[in-house]
Structures are given as C-alpha cells and as structure tokens.
C-alpha atoms as a PDB file:
ATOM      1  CA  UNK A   1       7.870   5.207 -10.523  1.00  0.00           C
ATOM      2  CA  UNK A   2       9.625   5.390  -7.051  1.00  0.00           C
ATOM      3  CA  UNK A   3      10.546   2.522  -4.464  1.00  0.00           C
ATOM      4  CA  UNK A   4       8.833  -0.998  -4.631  1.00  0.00           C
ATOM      5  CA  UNK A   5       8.399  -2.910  -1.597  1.00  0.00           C
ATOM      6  CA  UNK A   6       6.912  -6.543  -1.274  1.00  0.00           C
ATOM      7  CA  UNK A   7       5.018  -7.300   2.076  1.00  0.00           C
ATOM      8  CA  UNK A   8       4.721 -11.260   2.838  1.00  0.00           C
ATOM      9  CA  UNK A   9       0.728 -10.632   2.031  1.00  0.00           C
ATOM     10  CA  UNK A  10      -1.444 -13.543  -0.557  1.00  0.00           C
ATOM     11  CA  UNK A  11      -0.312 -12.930  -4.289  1.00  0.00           C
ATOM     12  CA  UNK A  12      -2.350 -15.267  -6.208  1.00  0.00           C
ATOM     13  CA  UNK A  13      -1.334 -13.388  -9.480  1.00  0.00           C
ATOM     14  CA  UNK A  14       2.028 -11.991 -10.244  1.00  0.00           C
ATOM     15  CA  UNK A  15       2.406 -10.851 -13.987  1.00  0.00           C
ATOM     16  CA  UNK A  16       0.416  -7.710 -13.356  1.00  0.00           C
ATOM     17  CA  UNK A  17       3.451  -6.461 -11.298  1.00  0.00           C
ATOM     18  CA  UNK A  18       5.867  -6.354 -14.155  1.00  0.00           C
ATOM     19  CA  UNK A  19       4.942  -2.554 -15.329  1.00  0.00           C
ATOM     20  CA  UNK A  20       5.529  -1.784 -12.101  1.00  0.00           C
ATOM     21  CA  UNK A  21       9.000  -3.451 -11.629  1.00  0.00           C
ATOM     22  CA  UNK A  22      10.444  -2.090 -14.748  1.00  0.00           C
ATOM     23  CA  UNK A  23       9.587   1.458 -13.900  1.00  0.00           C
ATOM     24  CA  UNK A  24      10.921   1.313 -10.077  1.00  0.00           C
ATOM     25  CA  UNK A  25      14.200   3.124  -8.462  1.00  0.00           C
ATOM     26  CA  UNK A  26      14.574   0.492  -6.022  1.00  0.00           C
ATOM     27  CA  UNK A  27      12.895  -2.990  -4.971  1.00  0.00           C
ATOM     28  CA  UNK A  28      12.555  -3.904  -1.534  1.00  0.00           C
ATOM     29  CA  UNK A  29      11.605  -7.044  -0.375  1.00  0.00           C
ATOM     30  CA  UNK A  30       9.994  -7.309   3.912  1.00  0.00           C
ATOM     31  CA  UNK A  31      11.640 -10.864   4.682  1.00  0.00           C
ATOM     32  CA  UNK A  32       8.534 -13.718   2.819  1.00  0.00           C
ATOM     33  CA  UNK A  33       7.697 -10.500   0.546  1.00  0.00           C
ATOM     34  CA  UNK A  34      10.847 -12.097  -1.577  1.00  0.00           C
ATOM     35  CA  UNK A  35       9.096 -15.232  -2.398  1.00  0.00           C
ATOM     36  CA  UNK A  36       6.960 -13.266  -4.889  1.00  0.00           C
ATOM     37  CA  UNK A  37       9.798 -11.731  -6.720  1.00  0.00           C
ATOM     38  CA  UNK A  38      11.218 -15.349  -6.572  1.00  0.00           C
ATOM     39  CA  UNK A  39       8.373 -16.561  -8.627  1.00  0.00           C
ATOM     40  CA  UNK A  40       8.820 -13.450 -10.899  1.00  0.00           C
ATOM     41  CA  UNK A  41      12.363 -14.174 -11.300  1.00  0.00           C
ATOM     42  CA  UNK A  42      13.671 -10.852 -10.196  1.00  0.00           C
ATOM     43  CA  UNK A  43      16.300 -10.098  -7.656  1.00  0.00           C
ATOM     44  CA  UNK A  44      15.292  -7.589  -5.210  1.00  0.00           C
ATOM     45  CA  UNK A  45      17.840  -4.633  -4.326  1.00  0.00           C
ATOM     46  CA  UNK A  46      17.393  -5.566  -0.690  1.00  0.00           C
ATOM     47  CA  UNK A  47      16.048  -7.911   1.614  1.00  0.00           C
ATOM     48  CA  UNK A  48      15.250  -6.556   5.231  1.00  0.00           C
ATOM     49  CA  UNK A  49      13.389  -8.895   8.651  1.00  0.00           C
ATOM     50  CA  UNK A  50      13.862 -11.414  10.672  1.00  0.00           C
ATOM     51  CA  UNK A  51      13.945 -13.618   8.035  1.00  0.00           C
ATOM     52  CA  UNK A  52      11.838 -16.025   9.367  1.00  0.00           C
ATOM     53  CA  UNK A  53       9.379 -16.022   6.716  1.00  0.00           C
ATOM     54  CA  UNK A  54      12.024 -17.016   4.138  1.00  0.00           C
ATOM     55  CA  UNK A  55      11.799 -20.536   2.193  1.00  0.00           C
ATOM     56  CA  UNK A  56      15.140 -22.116   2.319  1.00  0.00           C
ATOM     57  CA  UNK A  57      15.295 -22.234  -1.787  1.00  0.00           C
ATOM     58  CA  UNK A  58      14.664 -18.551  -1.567  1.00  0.00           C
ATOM     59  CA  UNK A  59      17.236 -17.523   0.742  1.00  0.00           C
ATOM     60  CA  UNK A  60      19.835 -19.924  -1.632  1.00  0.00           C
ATOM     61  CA  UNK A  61      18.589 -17.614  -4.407  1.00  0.00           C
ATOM     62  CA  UNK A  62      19.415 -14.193  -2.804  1.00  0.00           C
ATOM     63  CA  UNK A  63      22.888 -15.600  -0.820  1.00  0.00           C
ATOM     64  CA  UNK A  64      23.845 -17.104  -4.453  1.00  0.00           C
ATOM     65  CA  UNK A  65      23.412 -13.622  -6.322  1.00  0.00           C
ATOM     66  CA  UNK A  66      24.842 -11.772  -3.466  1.00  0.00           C
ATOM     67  CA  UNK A  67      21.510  -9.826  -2.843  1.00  0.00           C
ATOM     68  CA  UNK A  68      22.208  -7.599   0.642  1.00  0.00           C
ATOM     69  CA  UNK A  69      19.985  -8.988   2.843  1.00  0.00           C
ATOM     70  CA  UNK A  70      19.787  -6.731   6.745  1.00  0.00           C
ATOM     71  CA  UNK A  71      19.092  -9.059   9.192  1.00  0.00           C
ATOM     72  CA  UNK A  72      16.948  -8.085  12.340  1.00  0.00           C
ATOM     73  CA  UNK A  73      16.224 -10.023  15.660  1.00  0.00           C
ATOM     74  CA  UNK A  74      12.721 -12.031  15.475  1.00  0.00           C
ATOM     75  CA  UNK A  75      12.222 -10.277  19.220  1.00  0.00           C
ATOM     76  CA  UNK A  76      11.566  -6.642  17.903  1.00  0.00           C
ATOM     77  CA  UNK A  77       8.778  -4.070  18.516  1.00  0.00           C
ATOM     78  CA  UNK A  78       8.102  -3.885  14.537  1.00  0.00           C
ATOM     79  CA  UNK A  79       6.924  -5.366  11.754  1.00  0.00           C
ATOM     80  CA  UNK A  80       8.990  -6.674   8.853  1.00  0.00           C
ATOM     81  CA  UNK A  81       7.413  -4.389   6.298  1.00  0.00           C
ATOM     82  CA  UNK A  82       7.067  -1.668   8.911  1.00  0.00           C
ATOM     83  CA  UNK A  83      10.953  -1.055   8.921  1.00  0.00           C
ATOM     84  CA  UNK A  84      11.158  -2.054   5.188  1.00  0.00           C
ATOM     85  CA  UNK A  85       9.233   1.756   5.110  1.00  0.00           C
ATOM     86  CA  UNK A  86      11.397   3.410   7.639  1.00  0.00           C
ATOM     87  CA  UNK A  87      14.695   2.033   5.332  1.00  0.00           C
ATOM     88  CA  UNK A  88      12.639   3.564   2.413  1.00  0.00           C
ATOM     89  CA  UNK A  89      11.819   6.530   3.683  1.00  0.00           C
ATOM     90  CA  UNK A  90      15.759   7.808   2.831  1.00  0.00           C
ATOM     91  CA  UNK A  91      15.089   7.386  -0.928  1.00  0.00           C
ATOM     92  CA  UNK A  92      12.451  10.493  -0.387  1.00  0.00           C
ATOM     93  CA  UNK A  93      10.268   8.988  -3.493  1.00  0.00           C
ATOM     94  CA  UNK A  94       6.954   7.560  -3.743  1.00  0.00           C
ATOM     95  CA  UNK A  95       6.381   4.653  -2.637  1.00  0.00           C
ATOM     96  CA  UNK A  96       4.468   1.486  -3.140  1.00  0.00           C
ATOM     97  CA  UNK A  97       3.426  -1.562  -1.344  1.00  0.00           C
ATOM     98  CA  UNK A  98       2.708  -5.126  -2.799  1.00  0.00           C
ATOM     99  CA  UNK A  99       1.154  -8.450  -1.165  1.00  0.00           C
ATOM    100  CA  UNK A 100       0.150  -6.182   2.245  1.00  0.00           C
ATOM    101  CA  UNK A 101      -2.817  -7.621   1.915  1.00  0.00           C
ATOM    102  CA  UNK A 102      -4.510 -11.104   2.538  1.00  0.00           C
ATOM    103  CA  UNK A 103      -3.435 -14.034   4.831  1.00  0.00           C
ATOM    104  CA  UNK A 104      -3.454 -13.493   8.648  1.00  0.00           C
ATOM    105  CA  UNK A 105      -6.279 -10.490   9.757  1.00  0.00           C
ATOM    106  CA  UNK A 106      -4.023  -8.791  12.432  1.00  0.00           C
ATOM    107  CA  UNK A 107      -0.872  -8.187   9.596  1.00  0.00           C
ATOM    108  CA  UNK A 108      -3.548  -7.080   6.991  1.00  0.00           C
ATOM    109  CA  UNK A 109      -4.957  -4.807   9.507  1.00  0.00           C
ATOM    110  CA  UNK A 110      -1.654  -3.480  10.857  1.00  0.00           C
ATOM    111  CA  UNK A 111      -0.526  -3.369   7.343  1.00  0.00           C
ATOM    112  CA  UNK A 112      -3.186  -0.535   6.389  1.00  0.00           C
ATOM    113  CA  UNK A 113      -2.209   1.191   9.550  1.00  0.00           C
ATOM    114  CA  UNK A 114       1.267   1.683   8.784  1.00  0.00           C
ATOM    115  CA  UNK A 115       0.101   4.514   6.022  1.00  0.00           C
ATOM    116  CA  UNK A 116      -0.586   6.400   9.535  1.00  0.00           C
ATOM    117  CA  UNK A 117       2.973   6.167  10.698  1.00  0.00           C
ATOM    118  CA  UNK A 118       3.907   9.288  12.693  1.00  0.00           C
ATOM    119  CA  UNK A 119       7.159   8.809  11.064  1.00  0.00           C
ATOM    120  CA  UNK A 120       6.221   8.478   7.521  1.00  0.00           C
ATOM    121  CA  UNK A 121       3.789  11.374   7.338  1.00  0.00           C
ATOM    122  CA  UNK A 122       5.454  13.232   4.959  1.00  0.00           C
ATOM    123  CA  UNK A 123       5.733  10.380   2.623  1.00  0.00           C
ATOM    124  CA  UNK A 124       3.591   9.132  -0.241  1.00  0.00           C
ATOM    125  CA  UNK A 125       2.768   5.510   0.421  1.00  0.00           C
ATOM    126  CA  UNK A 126       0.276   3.830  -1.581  1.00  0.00           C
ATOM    127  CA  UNK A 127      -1.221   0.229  -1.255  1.00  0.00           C
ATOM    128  CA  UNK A 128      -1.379  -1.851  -4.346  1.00  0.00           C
ATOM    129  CA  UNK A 129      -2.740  -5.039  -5.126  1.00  0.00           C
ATOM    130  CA  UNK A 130      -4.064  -6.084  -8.886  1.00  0.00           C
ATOM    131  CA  UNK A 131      -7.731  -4.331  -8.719  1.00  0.00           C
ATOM    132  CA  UNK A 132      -7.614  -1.517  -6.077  1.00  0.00           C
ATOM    133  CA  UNK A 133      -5.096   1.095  -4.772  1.00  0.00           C
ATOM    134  CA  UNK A 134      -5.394   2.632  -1.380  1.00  0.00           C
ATOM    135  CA  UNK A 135      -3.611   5.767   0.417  1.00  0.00           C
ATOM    136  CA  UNK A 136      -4.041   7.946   3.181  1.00  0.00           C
ATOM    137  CA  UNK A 137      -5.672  11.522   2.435  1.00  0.00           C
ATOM    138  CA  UNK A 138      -4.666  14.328   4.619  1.00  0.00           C
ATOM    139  CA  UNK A 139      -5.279  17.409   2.528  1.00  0.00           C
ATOM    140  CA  UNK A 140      -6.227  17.643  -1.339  1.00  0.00           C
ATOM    141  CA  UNK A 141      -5.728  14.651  -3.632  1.00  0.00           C
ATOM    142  CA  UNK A 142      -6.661  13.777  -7.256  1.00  0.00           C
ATOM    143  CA  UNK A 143      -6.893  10.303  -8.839  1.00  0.00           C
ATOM    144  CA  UNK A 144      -7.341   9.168 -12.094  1.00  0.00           C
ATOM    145  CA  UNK A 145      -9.510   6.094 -12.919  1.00  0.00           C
ATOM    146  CA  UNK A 146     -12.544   5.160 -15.097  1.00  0.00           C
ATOM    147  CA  UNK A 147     -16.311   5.678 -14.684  1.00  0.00           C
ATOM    148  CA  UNK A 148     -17.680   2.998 -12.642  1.00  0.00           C
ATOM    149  CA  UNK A 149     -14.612   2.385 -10.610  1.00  0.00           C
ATOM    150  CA  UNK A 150     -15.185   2.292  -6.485  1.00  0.00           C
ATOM    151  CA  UNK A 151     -13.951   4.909  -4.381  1.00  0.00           C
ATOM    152  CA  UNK A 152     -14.587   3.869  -0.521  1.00  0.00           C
ATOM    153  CA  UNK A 153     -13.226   6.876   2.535  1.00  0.00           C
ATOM    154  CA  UNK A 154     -12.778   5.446   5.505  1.00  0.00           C
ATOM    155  CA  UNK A 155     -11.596   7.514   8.759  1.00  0.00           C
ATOM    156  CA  UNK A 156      -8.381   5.712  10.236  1.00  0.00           C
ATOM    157  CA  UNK A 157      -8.192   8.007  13.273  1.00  0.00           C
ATOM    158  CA  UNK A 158     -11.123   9.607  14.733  1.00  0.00           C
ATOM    159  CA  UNK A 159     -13.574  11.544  12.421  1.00  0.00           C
ATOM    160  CA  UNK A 160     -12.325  13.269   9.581  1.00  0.00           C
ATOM    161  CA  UNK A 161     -13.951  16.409   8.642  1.00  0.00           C
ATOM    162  CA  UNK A 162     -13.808  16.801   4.267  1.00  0.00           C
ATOM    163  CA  UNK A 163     -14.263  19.926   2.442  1.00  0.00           C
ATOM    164  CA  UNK A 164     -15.212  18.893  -0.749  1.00  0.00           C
ATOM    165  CA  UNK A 165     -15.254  15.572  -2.832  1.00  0.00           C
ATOM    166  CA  UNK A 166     -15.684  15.679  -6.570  1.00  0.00           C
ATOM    167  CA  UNK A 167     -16.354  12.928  -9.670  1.00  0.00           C
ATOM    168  CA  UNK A 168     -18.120  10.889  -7.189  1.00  0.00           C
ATOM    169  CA  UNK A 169     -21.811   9.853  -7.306  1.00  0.00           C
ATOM    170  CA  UNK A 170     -22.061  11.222  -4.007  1.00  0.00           C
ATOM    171  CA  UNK A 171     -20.640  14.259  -3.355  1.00  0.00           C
ATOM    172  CA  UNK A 172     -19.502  14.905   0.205  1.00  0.00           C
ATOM    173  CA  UNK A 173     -19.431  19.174   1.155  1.00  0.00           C
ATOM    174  CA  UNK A 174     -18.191  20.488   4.429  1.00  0.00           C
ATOM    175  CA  UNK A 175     -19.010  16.828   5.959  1.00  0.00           C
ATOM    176  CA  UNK A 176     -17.887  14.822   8.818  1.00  0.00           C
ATOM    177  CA  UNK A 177     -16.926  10.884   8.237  1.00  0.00           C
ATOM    178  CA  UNK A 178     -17.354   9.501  11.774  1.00  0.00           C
ATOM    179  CA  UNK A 179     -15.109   6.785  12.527  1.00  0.00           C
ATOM    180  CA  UNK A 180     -16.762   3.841  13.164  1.00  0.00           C
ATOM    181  CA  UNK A 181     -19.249   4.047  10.657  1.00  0.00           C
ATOM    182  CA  UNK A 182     -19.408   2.681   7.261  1.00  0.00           C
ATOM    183  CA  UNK A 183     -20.977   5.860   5.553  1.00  0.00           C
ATOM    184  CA  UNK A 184     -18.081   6.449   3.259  1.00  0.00           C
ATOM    185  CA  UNK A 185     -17.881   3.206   1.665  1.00  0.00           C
ATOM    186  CA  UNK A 186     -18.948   2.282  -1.947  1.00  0.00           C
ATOM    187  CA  UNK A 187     -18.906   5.886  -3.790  1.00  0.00           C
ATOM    188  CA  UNK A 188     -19.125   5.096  -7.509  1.00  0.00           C
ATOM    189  CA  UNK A 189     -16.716   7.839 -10.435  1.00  0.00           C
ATOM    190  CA  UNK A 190     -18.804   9.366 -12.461  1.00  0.00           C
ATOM    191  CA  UNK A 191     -15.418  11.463 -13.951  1.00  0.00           C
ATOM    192  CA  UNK A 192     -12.097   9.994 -14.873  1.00  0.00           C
ATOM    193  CA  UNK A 193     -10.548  12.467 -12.594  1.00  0.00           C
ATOM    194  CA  UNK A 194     -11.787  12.575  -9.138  1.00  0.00           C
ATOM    195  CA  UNK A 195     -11.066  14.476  -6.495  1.00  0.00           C
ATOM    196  CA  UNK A 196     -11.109  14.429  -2.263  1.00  0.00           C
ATOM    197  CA  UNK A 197     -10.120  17.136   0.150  1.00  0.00           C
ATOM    198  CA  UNK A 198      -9.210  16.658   4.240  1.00  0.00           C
ATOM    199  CA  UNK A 199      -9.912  19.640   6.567  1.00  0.00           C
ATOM    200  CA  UNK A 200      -8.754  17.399   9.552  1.00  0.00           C
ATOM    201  CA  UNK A 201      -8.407  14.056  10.397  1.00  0.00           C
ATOM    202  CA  UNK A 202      -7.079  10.661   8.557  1.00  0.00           C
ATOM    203  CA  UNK A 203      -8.746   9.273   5.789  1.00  0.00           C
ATOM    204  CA  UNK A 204      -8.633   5.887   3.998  1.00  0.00           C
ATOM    205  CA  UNK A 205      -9.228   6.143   0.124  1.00  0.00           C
ATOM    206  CA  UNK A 206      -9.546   2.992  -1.444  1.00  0.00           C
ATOM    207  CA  UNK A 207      -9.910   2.964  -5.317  1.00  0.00           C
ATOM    208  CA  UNK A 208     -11.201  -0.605  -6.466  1.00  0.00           C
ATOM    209  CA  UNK A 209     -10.899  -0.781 -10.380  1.00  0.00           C
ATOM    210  CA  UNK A 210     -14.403  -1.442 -12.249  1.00  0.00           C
ATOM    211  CA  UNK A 211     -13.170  -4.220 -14.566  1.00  0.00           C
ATOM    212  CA  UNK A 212     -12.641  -6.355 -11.701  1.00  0.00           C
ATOM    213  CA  UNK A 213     -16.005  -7.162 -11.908  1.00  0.00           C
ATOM    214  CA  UNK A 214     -15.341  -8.265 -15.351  1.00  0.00           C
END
C-alpha cells in the first residue's frame, strides 16, 4: 500500500481507515494527526511536529509504548504535515494522506498545496478522506472508480493545458483549464476506468465516490 500519514484535519469517521492501515509500510502521524490513530487504537511508527496539537492522554499513550516521536520547534517555516512528507519522502513509496482536510480554511488550503511541493515532485501523494481521493496530475494518469462517481480538474498553478481526458461525460481534447475558473469541476464517469493527460501545467483531480450520495 505504501506510507500512511495522518494530518490533524476533522475525522468524523474512523473505521473506514482500517483496510488502509493493515496494508501500509509505515504510519506516520503530523503531531494532532495521532489522536485519530488513538481512537483507532493503533500505534503509529512515528510521530513528527511541534507537538502542540497533542492531547496530554495521547502523548501518555505514545511515551508509554515507546513510539519515536521527532520533536520540532513551534517557531518553524513549515507545517507539521508538510515535513511529515519530506521525512516520507526517503521511503520512495506511495503515499497517502488522512484527516488533511476540514477544520481551519488556511491548513485545508495549504494542505492541498503541499501535493505541489517542489520537493516532492517526483513522489506519488494522494489525498484521502472516506468519499473522495485527490492527486496532482502532471502527465498521464488512470483511475479506477464506478459510473456515476465525480471527477472535478482543477489548475493549482496557472493554466494547465490537457491533451486528452477519457471515461468522462465531458471529454476535454487539446484544451486549456484556466486557473481561476471553475470549468473543470463536476465531470461525471461514464467508464470504470478513466483517464486524464497534462501537456503542461498542475492539475487538481479530485475523485468523489458516487455512493456518497447514498
């Protein structure tokens, strides 16, 4: 599955994470990201921030089981799940980010950003949360989901020129998404394989599952 690491984002639900947890290399937990995998019971590999977003009980938990935990000063230039990445980065696997979303607007936002990190461009970082994934597209990717599910591509840095799309309802050919606008948002699968390819530019693919609306 490749490296797990928990931001300090809203996790309403937990159980769905389990699948992923028992198929990881490694677990990572961004300084509050460990209260989630405190209500889950499991003991991340490593625990990396200021620590200033840790509950008292939690940081009994890890210091009791001996859990490394790599402290950094609360007056840095990055984010707690920022250099939770950059640690990751040395495992060279996939990897994927839980609870980056929700709670304050400026984390969420800088959050999503991240997958643009000059120095994580040669990694494969995706964004999960229960109904919807989300990665950065720089060339050609494939996704597998269901007819019906959401696909929204959103430029992240300037416009972003795509060749081709494919299994979408709207098919995008030798097209600019101009960043700013809201054009690329709310394509529908109509193929359980779909497909989008980047000529130039950043672009935002976010695949929302259809049985959230369930």
């Amino acid at each position: 599955m490749g490296v797990l690491i928990f931001a300090n984002g809203e996790m309403p639900e937990m159980a769905w994470t389990r699948p992923f947890l028992s198929q990881s290399s490694h677990v990572i937990a961004a300084d509050g990201g460990t209260r989630h995998l405190f209500r889950l019971g499991v003991l991340p590999d490593v625990v990396i921030g200021d620590m200033d977003s840790l509950p008292a009980e939690v940081e009994m938990w890890l210091t009791d089981a001996g859990t490394e935990m790599i402290r950094y000063s609360s007056v840095k230039d990055e984010t707690d799940l920022e250099i939770a990445l950059l640690y990751a980065k040395k495992f060279d696997e996939e990897i994927f980010i839980f609870g980056a979303l929700g709670g304050r607007l400026d984390q969420m936002l800088a959050n999503i950003l991240l997958l643009a990190h000059p120095a994580l461009c040669d990694c494969s970082i995706t964004l999960v949360e229960q109904y919807e994934h989300a990665w950065l597209v720089t060339g050609r990717m494939e996704f597998e989901g269901q007819i019906g599910d959401t696909v929204s591509l959103i430029p992240l840095e300037g416009d972003v020129e795509v060749k081709e799309t494919s299994g979408l309802r709207w098919p995008l050919i030798d097209n600019v998404l101009s960043f700013g606008l809201a054009r690329g948002v709310s394509n529908v699968m109509t193929a359980v394989l779909a497909t989008v390819e980047v000529v130039s530019g950043k672009l935002l693919c976010i695949h929302t599952l259809d049985h959230k609306k369930e």
